[in-house]
PDB file of N, CA and C in Angstrom:
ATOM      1  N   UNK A   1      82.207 107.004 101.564  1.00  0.00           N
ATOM      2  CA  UNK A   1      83.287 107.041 102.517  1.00  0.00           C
ATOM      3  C   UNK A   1      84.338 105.979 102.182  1.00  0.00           C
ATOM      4  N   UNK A   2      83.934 104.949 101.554  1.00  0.00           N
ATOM      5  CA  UNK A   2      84.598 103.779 101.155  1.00  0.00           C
ATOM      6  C   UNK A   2      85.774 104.028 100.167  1.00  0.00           C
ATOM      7  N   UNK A   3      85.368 105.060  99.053  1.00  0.00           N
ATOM      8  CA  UNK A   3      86.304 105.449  98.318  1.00  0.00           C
ATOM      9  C   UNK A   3      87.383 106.035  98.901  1.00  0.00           C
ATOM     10  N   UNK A   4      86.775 107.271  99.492  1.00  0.00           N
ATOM     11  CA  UNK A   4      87.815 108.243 100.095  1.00  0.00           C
ATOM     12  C   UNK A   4      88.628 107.328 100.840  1.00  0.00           C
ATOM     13  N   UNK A   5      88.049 106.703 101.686  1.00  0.00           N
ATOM     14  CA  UNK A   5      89.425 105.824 102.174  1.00  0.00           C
ATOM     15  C   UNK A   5      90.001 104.956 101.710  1.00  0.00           C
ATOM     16  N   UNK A   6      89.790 104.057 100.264  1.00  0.00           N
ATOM     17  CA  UNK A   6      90.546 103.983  99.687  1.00  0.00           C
ATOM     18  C   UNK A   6      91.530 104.434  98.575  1.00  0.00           C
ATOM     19  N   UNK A   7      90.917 105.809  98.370  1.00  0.00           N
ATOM     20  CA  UNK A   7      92.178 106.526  97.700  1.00  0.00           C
ATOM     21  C   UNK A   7      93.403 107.170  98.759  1.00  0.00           C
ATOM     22  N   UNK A   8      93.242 107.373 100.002  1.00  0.00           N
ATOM     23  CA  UNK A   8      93.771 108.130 100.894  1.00  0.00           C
ATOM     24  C   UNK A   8      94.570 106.910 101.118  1.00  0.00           C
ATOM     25  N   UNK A   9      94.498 105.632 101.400  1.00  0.00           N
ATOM     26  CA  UNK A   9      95.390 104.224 101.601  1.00  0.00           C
ATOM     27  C   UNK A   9      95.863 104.163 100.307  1.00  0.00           C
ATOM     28  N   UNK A  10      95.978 104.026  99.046  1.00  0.00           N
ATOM     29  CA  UNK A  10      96.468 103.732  97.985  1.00  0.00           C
ATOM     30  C   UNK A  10      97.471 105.146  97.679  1.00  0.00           C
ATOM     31  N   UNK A  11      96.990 106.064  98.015  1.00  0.00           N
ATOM     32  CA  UNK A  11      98.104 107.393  98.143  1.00  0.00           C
ATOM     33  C   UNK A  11      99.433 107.402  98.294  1.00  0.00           C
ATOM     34  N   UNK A  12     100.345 108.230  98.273  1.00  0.00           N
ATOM     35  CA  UNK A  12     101.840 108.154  98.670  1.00  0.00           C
ATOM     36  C   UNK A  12     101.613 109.182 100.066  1.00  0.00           C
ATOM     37  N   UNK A  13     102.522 108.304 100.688  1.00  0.00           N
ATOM     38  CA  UNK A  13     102.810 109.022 102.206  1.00  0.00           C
ATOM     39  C   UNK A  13     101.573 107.540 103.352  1.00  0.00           C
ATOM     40  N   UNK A  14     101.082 107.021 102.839  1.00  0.00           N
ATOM     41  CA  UNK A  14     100.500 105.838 103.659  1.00  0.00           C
ATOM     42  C   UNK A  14     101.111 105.437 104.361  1.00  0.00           C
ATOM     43  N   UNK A  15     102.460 105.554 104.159  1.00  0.00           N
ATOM     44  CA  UNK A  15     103.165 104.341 105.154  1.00  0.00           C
ATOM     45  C   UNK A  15     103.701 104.894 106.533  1.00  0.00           C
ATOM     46  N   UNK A  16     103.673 106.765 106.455  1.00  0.00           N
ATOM     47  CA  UNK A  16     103.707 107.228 107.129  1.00  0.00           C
ATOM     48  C   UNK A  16     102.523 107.768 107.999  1.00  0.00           C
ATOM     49  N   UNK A  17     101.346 106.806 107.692  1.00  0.00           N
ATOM     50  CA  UNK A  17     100.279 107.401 108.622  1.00  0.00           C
ATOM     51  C   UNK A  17     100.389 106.460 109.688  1.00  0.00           C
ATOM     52  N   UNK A  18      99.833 107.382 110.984  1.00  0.00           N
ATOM     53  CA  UNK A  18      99.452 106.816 112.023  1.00  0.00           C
ATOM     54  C   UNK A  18      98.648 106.619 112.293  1.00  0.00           C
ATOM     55  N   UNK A  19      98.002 107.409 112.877  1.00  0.00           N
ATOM     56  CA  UNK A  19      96.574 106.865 113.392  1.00  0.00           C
ATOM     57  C   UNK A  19      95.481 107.719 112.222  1.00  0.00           C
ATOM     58  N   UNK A  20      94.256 106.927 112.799  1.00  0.00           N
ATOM     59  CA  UNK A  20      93.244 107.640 111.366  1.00  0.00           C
ATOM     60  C   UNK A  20      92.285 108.031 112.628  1.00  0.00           C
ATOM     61  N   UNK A  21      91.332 108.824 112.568  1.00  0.00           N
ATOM     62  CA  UNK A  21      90.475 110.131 112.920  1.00  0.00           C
ATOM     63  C   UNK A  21      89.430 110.192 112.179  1.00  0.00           C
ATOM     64  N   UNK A  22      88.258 108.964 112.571  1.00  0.00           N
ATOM     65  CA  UNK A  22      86.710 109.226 112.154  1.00  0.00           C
ATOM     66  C   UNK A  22      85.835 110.030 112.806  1.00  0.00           C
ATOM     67  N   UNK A  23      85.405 111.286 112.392  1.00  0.00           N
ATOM     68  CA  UNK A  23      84.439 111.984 112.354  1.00  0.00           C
ATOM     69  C   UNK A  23      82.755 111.173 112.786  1.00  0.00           C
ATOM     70  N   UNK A  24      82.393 111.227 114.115  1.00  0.00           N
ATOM     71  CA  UNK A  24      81.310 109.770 113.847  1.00  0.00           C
ATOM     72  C   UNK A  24      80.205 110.825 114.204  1.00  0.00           C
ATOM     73  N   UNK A  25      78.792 109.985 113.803  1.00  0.00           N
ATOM     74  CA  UNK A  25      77.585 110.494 114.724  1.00  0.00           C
ATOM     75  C   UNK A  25      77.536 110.693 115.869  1.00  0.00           C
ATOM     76  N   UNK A  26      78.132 109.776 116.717  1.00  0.00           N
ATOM     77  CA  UNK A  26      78.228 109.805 118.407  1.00  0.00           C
ATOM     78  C   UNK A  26      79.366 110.076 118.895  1.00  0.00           C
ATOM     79  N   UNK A  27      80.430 110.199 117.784  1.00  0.00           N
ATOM     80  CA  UNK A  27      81.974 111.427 118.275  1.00  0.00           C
ATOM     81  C   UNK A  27      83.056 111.342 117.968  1.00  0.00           C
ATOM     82  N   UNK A  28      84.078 111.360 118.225  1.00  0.00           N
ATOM     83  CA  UNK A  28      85.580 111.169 117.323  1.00  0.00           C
ATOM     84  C   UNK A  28      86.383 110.137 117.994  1.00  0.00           C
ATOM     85  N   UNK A  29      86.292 109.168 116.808  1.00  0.00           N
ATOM     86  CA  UNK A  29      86.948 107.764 117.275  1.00  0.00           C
ATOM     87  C   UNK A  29      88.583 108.115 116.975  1.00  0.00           C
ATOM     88  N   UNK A  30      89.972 107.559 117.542  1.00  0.00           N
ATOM     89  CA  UNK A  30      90.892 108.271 117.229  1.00  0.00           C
ATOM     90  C   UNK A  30      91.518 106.242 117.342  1.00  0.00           C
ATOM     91  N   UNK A  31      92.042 106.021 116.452  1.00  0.00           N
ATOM     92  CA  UNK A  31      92.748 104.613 116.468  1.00  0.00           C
ATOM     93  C   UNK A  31      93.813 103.974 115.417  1.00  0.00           C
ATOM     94  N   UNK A  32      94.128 102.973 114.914  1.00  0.00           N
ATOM     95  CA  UNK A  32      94.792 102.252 113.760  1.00  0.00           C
ATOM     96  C   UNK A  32      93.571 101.569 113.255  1.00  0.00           C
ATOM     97  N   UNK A  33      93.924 101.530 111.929  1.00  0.00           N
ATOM     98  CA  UNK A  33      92.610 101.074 110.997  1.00  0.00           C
ATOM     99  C   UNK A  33      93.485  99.589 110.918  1.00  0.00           C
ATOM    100  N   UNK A  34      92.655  98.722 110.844  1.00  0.00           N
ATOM    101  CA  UNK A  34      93.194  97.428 111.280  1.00  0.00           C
ATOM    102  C   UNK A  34      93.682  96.592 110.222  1.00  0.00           C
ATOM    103  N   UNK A  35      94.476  95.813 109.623  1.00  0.00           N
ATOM    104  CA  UNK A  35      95.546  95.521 108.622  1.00  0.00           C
ATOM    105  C   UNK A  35      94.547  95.146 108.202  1.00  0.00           C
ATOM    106  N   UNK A  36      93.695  93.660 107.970  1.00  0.00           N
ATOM    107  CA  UNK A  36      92.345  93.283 107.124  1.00  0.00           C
ATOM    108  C   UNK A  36      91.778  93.860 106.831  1.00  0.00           C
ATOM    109  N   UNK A  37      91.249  95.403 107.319  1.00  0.00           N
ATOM    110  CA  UNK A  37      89.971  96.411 106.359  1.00  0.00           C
ATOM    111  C   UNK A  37      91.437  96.887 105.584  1.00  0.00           C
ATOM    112  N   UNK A  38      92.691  97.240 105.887  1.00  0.00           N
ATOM    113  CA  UNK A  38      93.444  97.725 104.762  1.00  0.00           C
ATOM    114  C   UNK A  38      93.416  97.025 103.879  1.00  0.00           C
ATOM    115  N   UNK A  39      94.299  95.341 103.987  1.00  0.00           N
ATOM    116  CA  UNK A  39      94.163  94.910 103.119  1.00  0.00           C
ATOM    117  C   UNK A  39      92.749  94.837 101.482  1.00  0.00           C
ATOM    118  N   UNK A  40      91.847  94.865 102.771  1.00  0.00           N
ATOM    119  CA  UNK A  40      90.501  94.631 101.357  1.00  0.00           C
ATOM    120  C   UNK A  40      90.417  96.011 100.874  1.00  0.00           C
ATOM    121  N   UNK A  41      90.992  96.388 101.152  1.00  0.00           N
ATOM    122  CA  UNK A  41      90.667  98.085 100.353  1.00  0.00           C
ATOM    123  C   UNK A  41      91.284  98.272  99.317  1.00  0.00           C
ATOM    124  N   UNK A  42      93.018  98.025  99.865  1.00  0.00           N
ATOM    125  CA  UNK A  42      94.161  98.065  98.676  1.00  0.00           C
ATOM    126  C   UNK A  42      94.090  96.819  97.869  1.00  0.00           C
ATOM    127  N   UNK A  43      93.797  95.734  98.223  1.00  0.00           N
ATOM    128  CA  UNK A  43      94.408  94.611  97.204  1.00  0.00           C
ATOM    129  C   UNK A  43      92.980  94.658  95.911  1.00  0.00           C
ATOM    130  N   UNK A  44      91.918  95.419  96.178  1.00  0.00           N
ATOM    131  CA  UNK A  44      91.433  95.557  95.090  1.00  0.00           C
ATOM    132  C   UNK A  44      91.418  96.407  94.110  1.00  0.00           C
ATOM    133  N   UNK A  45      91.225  95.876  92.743  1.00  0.00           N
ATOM    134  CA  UNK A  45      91.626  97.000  91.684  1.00  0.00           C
ATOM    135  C   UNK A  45      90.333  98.181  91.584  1.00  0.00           C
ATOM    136  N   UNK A  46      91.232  99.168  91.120  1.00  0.00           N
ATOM    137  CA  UNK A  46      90.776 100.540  91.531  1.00  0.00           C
ATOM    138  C   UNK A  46      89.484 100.411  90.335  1.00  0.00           C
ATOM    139  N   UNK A  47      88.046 100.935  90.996  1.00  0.00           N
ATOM    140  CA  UNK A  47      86.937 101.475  90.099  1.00  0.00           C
ATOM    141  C   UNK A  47      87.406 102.064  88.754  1.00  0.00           C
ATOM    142  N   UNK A  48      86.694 101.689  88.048  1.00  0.00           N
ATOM    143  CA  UNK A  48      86.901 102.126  86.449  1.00  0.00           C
ATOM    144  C   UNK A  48      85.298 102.216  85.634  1.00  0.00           C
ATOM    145  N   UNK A  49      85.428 102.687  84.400  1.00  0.00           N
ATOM    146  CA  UNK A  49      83.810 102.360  83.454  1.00  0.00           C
ATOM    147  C   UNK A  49      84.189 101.112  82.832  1.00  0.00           C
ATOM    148  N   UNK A  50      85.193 100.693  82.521  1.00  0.00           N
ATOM    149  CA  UNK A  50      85.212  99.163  81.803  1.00  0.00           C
ATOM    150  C   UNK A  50      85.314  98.166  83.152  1.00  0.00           C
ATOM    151  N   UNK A  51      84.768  98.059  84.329  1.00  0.00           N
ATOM    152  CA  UNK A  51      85.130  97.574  85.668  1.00  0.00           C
ATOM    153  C   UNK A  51      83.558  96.669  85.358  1.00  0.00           C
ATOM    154  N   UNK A  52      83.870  95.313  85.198  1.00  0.00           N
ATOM    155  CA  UNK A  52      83.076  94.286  85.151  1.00  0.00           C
ATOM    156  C   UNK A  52      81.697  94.527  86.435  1.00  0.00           C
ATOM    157  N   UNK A  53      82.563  95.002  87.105  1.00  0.00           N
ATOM    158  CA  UNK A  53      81.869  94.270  88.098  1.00  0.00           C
ATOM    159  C   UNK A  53      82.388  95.283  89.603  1.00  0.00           C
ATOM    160  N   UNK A  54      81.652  96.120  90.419  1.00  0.00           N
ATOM    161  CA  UNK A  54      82.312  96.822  91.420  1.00  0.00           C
ATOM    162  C   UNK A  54      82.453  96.308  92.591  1.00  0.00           C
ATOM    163  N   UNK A  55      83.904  97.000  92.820  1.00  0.00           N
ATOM    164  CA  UNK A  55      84.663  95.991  93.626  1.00  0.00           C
ATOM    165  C   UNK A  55      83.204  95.823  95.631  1.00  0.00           C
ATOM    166  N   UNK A  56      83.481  94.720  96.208  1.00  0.00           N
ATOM    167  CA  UNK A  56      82.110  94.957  97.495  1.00  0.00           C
ATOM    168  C   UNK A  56      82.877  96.155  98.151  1.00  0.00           C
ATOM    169  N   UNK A  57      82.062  97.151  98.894  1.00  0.00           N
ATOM    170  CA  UNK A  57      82.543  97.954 100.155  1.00  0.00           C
ATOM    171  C   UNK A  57      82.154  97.292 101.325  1.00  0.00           C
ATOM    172  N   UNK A  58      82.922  97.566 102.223  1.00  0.00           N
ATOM    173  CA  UNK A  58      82.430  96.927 103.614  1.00  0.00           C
ATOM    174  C   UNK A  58      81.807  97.979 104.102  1.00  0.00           C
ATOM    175  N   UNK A  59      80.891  97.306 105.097  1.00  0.00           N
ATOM    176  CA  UNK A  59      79.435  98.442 106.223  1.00  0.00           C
ATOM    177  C   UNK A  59      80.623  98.715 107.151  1.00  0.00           C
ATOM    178  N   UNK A  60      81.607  97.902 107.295  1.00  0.00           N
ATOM    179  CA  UNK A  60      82.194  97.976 109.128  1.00  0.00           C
ATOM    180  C   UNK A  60      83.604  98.438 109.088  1.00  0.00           C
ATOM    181  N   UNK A  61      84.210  99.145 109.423  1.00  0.00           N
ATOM    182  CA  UNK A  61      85.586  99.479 109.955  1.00  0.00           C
ATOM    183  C   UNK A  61      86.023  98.843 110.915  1.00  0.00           C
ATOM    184  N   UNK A  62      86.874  98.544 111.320  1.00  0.00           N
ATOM    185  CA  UNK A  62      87.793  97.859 112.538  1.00  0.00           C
ATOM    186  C   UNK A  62      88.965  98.804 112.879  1.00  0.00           C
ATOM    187  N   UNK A  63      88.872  99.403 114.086  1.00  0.00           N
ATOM    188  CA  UNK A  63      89.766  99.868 114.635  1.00  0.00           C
ATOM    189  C   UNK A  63      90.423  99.832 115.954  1.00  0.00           C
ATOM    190  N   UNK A  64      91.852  99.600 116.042  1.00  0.00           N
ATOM    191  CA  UNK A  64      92.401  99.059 116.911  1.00  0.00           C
ATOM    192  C   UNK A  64      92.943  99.986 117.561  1.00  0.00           C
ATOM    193  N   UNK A  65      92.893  99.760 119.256  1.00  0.00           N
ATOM    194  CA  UNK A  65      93.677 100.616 120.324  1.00  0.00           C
ATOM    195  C   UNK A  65      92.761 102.089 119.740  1.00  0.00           C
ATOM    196  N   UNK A  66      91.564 101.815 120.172  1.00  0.00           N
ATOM    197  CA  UNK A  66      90.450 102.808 119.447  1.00  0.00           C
ATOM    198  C   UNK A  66      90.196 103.614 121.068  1.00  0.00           C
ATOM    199  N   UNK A  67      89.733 105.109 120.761  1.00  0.00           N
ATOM    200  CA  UNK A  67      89.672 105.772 122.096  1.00  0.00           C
ATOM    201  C   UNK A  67      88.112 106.473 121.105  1.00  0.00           C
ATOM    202  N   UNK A  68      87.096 106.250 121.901  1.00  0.00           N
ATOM    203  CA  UNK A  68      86.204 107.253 121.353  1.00  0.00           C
ATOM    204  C   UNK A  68      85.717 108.898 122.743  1.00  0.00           C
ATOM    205  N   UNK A  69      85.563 110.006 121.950  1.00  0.00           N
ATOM    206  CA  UNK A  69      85.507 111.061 122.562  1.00  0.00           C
ATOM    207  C   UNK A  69      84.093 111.310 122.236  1.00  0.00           C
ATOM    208  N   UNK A  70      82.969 111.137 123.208  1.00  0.00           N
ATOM    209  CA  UNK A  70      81.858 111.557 122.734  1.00  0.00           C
ATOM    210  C   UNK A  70      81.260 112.693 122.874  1.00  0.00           C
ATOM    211  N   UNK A  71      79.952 113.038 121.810  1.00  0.00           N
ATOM    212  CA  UNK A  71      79.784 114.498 121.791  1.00  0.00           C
ATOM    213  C   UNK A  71      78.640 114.861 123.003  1.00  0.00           C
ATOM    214  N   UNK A  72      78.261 113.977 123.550  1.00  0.00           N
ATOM    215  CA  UNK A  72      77.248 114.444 124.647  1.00  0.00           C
ATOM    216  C   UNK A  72      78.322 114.522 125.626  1.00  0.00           C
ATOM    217  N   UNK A  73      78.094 115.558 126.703  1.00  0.00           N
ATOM    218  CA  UNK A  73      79.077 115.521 128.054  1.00  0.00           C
ATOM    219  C   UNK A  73      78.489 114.231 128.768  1.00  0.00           C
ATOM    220  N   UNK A  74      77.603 113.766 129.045  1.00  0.00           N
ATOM    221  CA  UNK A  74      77.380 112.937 130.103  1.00  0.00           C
ATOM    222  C   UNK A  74      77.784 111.563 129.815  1.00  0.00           C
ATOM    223  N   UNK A  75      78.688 111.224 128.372  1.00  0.00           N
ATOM    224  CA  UNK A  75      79.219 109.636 128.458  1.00  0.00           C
ATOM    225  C   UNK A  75      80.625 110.243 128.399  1.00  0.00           C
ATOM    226  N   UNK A  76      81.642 108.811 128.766  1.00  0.00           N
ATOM    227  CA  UNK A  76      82.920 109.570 129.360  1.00  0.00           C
ATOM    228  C   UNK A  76      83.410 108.771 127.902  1.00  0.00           C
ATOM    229  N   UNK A  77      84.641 108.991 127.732  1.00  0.00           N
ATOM    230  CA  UNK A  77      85.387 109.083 127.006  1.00  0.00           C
ATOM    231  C   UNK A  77      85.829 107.175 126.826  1.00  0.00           C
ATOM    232  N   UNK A  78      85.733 106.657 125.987  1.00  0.00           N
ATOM    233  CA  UNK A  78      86.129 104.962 126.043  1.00  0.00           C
ATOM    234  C   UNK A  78      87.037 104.518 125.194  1.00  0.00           C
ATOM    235  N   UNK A  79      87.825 103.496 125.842  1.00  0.00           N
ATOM    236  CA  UNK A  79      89.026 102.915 125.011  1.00  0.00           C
ATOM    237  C   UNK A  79      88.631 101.596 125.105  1.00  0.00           C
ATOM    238  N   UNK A  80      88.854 100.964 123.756  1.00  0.00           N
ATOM    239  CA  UNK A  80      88.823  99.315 123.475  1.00  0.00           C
ATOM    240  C   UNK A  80      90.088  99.082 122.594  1.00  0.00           C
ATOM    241  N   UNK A  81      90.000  98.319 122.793  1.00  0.00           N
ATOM    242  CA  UNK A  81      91.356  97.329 122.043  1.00  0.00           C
ATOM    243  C   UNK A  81      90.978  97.182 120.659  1.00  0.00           C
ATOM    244  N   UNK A  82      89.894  97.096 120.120  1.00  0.00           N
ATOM    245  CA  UNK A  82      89.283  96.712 119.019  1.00  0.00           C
ATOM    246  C   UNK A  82      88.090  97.295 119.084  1.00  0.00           C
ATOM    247  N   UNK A  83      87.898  97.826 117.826  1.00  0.00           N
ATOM    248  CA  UNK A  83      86.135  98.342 118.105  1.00  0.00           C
ATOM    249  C   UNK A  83      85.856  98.303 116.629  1.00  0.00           C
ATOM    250  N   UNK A  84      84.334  98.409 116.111  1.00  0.00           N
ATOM    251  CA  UNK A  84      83.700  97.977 115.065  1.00  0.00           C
ATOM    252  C   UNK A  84      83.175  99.350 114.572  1.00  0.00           C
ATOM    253  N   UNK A  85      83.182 100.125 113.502  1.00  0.00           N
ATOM    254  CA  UNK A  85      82.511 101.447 113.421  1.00  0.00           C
ATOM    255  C   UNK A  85      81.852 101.208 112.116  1.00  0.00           C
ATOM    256  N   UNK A  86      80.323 101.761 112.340  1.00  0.00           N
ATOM    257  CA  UNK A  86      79.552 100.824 111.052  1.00  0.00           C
ATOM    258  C   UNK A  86      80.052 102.534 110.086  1.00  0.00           C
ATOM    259  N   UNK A  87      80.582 102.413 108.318  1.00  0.00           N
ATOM    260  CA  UNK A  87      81.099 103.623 107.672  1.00  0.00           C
ATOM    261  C   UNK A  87      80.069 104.061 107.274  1.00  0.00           C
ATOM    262  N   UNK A  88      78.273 103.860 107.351  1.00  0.00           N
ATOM    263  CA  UNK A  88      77.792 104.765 107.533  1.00  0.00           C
ATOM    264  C   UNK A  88      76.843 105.922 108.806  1.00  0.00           C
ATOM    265  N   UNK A  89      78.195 105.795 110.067  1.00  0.00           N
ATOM    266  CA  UNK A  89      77.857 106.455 110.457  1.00  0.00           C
ATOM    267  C   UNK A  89      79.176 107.608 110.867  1.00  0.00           C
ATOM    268  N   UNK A  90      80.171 108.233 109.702  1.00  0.00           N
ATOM    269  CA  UNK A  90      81.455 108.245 109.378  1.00  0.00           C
ATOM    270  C   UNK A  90      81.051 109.295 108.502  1.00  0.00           C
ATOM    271  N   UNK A  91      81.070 110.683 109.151  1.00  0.00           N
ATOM    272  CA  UNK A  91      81.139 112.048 108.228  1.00  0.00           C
ATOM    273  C   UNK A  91      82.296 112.707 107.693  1.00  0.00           C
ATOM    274  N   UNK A  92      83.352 112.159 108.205  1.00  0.00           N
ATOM    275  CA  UNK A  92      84.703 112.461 108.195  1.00  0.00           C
ATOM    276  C   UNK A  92      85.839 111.234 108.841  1.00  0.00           C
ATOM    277  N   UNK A  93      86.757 112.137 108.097  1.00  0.00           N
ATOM    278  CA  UNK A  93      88.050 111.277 108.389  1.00  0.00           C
ATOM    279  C   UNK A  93      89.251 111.874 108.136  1.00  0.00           C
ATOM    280  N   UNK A  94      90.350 111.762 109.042  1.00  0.00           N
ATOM    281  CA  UNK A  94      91.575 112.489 109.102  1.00  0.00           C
ATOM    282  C   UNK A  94      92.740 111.203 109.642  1.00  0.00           C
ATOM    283  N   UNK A  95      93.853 111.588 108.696  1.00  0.00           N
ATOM    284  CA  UNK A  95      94.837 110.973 109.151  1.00  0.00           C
ATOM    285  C   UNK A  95      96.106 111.553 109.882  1.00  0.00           C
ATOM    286  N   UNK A  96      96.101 111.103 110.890  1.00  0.00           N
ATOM    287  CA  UNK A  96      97.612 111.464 111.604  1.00  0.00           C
ATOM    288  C   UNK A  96      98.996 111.274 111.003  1.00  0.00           C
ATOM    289  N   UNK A  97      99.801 111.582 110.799  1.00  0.00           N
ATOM    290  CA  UNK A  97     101.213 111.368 110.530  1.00  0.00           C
ATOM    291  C   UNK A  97     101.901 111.404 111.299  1.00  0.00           C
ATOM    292  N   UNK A  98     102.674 110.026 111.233  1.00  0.00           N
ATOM    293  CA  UNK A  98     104.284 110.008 112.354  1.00  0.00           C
ATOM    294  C   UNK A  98     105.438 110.819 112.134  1.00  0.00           C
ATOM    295  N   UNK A  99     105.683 111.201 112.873  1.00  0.00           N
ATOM    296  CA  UNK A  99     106.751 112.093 113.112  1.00  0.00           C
ATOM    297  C   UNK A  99     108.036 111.490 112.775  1.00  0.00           C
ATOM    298  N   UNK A 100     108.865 112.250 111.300  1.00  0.00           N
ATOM    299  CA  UNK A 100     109.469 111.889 111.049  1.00  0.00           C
ATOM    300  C   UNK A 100     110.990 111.567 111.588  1.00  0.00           C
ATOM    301  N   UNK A 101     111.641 110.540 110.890  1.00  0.00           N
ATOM    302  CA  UNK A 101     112.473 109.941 112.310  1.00  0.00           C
ATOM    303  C   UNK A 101     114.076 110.064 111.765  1.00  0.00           C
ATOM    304  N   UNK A 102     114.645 110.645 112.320  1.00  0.00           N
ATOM    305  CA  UNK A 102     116.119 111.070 111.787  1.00  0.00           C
ATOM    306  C   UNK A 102     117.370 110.897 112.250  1.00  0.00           C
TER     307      UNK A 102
END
């Protein structure tokens, strides 16, 4: 999952994403991926076979102004300001795009 999201951040059109859309075990987190997990994603150089050494992945996501929608009916729907999503429990992922501005 680590890759995919860092090829999807290193991509063209990044700057126009909005919010990102994890696919979770317990339901669909909908938030901003938080500038520090970006940063460590992008500022490292991209996997290679002559790559000394592979770059660490992080266990944890950080996502901000996070709303999770869960898949059982009987928990309600929760918003935090910040929330922690461990990426292996992250089957998916979708990014939103802002609406372009003219």
């Amino acid at each position: 999952m680590v890759d995919q999201l860092r090829s999807l951040l290193r991509g063209e059109g990044v700057s126009r994403a909005g919010e990102i859309v994890l696919y979770t075990s317990f339901g669909v987190v909908r938030g901003r991926l938080a500038p520090s997990f970006v940063r460590q994603l992008t500022d490292q150089p991209p996997d290679g076979p002559l790559s000394a050494r592979e770059p660490a992945k992080p266990q944890m996501v950080e996502i901000y102004d996070a709303t999770v929608e869960h898949y059982s009916s009987h928990l309600p729907t929760g918003s935090f300001s910040s929330l922690y999503v461990r990426l292996a429990d992250v089957s998916g992922i979708a990014f939103e795009a802002l609406a372009a501005q003219g």
